[in-house]
Protein backbone atom coordinates (compact mmCIF):
# COMPACT_ATOMS: atom_id res chain seq x y z
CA UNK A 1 109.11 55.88 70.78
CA UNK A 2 107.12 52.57 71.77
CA UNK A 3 109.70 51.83 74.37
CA UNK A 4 110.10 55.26 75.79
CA UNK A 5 106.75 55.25 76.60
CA UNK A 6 107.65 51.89 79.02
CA UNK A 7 109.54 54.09 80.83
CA UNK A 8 106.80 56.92 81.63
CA UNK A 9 104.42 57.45 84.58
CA UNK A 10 100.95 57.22 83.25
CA UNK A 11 100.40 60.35 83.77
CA UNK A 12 103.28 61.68 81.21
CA UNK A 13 101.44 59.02 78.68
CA UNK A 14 97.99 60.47 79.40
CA UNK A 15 99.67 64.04 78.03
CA UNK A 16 101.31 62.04 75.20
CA UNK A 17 98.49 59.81 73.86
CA UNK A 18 95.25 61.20 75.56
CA UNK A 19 93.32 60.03 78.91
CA UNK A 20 91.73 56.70 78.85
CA UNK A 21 88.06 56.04 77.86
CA UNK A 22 85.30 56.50 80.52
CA UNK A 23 84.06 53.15 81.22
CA UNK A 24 80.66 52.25 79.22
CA UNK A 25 77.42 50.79 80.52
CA UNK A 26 78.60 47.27 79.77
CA UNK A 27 81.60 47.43 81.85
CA UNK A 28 79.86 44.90 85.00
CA UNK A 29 81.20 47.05 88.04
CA UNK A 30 78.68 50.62 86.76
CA UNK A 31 75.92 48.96 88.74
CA UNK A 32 74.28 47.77 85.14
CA UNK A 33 72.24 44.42 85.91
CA UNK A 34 72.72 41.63 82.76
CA UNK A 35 69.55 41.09 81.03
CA UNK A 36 68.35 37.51 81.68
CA UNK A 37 67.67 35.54 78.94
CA UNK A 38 63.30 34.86 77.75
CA UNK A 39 62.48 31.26 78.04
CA UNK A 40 58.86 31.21 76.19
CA UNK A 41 56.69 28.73 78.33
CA UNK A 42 55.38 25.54 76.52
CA UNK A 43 52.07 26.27 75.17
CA UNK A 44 53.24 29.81 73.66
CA UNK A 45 56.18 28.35 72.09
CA UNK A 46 54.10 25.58 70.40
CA UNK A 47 52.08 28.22 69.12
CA UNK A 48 54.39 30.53 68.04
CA UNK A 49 56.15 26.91 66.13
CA UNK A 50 52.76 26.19 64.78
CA UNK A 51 52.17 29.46 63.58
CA UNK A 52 55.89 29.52 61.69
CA UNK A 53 54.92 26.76 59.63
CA UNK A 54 52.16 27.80 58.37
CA UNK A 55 53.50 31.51 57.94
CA UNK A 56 57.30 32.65 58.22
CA UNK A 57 56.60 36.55 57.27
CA UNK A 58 53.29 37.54 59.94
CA UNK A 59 51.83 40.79 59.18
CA UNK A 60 52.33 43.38 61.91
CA UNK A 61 48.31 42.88 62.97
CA UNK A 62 48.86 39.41 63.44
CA UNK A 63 52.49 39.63 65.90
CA UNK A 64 50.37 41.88 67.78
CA UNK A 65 47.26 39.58 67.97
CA UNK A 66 49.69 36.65 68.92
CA UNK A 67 51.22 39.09 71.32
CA UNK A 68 47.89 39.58 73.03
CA UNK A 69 46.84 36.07 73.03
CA UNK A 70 50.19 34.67 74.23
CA UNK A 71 50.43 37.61 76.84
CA UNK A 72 53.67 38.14 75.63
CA UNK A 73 55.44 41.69 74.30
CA UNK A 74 54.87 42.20 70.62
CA UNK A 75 58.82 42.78 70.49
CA UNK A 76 59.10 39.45 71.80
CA UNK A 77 57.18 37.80 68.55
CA UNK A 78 58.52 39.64 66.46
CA UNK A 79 61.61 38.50 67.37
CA UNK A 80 60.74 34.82 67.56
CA UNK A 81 59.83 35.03 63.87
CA UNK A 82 62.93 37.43 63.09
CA UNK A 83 64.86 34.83 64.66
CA UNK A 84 63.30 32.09 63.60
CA UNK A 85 63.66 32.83 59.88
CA UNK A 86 67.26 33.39 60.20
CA UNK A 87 67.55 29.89 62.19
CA UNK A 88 66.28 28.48 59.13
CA UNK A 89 68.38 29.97 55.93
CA UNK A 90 71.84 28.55 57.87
């Protein structure tokens, strides 16, 4: 079977195992810009460093406080701390 398929048009394969996937969002000709990659600035990543050593697991409240003093997303701290936590366990 595998090698009779070799000697098919696509099209006779298509019938046989099904058209091919559409194309997803990731695929880099749909027009989908990559995301560039956050580089925190110096003073807010000292303070979000600072902050980690003195407190690993930040309430909600305080992310969002940081967030506002740091002018930064409160995704964004969360994620420091998210990643910062698993940075240190490995």
């Amino acid at each position: 079977m595998r090698l009779a398929i070799l000697n098919m048009t696509p099209e006779d394969v298509n019938k046989l195992i099904g058209p091919p996937p559409p194309p997803t969002c990731r695929n880099p000709t749909s027009g989908a810009k990559p995301r560039k990659k956050f580089v925190f600035g110096n003073h807010q990543k000292s303070v979000l460093k600072a902050v980690f050593q003195q407190n690993q697991n930040p309430t909600t409240l305080e992310n969002q406080q940081l967030a506002d003093e740091l002018k930064l997303e409160f995704k964004t701290v969360k994620n420091f701390f998210d990643n910062a936590r698993r940075r240190k366990t490995h």
